[in-house]
C-alpha atoms as a PDB file:
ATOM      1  CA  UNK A   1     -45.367  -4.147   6.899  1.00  0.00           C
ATOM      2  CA  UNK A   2     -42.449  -3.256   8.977  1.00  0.00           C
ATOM      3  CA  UNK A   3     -39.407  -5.029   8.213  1.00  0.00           C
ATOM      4  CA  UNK A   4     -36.854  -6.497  10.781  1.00  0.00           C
ATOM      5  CA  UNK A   5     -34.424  -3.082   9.167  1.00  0.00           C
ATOM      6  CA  UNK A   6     -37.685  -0.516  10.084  1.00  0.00           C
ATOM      7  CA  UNK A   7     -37.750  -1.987  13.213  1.00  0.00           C
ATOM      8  CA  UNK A   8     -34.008  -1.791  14.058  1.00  0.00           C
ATOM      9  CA  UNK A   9     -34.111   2.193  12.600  1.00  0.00           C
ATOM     10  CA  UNK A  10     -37.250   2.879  14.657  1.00  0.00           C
ATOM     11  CA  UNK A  11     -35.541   1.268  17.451  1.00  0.00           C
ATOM     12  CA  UNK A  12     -32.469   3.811  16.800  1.00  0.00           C
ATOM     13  CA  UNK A  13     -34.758   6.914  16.729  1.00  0.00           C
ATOM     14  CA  UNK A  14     -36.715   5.827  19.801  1.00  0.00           C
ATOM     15  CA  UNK A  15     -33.018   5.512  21.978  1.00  0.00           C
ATOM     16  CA  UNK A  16     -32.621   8.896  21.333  1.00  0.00           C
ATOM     17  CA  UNK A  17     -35.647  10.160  22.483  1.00  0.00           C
ATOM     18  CA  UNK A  18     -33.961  10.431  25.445  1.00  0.00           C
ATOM     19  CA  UNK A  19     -32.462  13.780  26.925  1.00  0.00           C
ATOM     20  CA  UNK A  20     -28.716  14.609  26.000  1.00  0.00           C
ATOM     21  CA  UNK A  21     -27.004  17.204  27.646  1.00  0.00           C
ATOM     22  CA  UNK A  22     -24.034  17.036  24.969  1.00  0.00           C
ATOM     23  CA  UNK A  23     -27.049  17.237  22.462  1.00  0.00           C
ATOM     24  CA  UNK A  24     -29.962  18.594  23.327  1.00  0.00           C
ATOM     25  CA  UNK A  25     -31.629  19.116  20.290  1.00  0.00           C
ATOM     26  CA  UNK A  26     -31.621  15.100  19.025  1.00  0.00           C
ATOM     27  CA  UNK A  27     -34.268  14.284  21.104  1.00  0.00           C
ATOM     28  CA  UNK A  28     -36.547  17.271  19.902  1.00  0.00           C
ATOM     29  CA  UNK A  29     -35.772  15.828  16.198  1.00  0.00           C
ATOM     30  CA  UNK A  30     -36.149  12.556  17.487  1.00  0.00           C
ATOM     31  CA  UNK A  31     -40.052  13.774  18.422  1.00  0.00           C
ATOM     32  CA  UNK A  32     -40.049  15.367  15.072  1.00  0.00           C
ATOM     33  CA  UNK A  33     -39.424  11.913  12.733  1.00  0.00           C
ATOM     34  CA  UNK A  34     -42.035   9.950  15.152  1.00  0.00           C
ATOM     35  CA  UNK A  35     -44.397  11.999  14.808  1.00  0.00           C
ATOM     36  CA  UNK A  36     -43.664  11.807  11.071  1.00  0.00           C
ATOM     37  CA  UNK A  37     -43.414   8.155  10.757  1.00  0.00           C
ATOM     38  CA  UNK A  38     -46.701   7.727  12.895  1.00  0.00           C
ATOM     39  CA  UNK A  39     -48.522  10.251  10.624  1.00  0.00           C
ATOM     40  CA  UNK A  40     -47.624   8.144   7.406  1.00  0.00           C
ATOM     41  CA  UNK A  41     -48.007   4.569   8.726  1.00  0.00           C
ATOM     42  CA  UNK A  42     -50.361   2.491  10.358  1.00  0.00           C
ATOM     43  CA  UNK A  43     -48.443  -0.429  11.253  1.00  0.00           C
ATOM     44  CA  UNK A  44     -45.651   1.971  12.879  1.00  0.00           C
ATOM     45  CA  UNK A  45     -48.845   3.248  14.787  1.00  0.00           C
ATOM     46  CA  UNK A  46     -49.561  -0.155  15.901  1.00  0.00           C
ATOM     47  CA  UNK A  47     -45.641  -1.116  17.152  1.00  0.00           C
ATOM     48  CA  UNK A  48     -45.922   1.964  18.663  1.00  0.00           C
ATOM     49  CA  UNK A  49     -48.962   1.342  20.790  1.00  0.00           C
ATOM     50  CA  UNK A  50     -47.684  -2.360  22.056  1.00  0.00           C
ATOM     51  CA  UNK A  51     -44.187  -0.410  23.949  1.00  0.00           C
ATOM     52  CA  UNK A  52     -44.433  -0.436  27.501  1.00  0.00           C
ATOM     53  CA  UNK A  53     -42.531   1.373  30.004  1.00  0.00           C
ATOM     54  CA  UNK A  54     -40.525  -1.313  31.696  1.00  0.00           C
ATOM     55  CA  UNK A  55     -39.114   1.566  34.383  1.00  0.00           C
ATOM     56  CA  UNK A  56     -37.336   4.739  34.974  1.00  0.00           C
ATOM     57  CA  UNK A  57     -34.120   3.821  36.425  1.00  0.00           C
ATOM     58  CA  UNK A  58     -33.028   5.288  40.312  1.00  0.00           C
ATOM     59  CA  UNK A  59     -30.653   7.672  38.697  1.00  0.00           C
ATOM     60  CA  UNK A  60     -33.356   9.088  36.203  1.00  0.00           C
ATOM     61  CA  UNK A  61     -36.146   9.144  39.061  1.00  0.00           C
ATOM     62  CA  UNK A  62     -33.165  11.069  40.605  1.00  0.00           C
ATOM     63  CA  UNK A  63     -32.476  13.295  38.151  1.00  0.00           C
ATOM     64  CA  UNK A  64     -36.193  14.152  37.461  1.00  0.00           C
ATOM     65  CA  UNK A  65     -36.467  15.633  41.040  1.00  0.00           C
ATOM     66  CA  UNK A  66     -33.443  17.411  40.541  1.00  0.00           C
ATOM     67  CA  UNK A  67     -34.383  19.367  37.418  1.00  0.00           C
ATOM     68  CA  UNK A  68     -38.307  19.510  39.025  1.00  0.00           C
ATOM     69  CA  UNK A  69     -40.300  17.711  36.204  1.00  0.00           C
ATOM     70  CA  UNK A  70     -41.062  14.168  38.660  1.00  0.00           C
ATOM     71  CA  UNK A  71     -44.613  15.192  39.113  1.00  0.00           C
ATOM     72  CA  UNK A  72     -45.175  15.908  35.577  1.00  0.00           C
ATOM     73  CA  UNK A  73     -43.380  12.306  34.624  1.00  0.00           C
ATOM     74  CA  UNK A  74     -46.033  10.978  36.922  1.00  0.00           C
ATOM     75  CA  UNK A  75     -49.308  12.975  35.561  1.00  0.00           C
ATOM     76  CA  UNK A  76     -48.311  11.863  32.311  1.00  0.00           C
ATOM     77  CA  UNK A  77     -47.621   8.108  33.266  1.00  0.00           C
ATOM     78  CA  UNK A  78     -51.013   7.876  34.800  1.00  0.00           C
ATOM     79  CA  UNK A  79     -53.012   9.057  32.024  1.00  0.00           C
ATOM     80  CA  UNK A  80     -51.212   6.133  29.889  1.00  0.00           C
ATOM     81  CA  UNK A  81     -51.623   3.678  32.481  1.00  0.00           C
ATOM     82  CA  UNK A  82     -55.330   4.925  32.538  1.00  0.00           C
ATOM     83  CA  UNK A  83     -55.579   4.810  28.561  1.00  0.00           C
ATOM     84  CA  UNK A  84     -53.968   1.539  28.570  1.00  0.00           C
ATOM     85  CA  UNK A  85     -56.320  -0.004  30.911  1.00  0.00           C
ATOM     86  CA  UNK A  86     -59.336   1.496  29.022  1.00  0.00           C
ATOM     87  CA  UNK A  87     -58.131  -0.344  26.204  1.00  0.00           C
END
């Protein structure tokens, strides 16, 4: 079971999943330890699964037209939409 610590340190990893001009390479790390964590636990699996997307904010719908990856944001938000809605 994951404790109120594992969630707060998943929590951590998952805020920098983000991109970081300063850093670029955390997030890509980031991808690296959930994809770890996910492979050795089921209950991480589960929290996982139960995150929803609450919304991108102006500035990052913004700055995904500027750098030309909005329409890719958007195939890839449909098919979870689509997976979450098939259950």
């Amino acid at each position: 079971m994951l404790t109120d610590g594992g969630k707060l340190r998943l929590g951590a990893i998952l805020s920098h999943t983000k991109m970081d001009v300063d850093n670029p390479m955390l997030r890509e790390w980031c991808l690296v330890c959930i994809r770890n964590l996910c492979s050795w636990s089921d209950k991480i699996r589960e929290d996982l699964s139960r995150l929803q997307l609450i919304e991108v904010s102006d500035e990052g719908k913004k700055s995904m037209e500027e750098l030309g990856v909005k329409e890719l944001f958007e195939r890839e938000l449909a098919k979870l939409k689509t997976r979450d809605a098939n259950g």
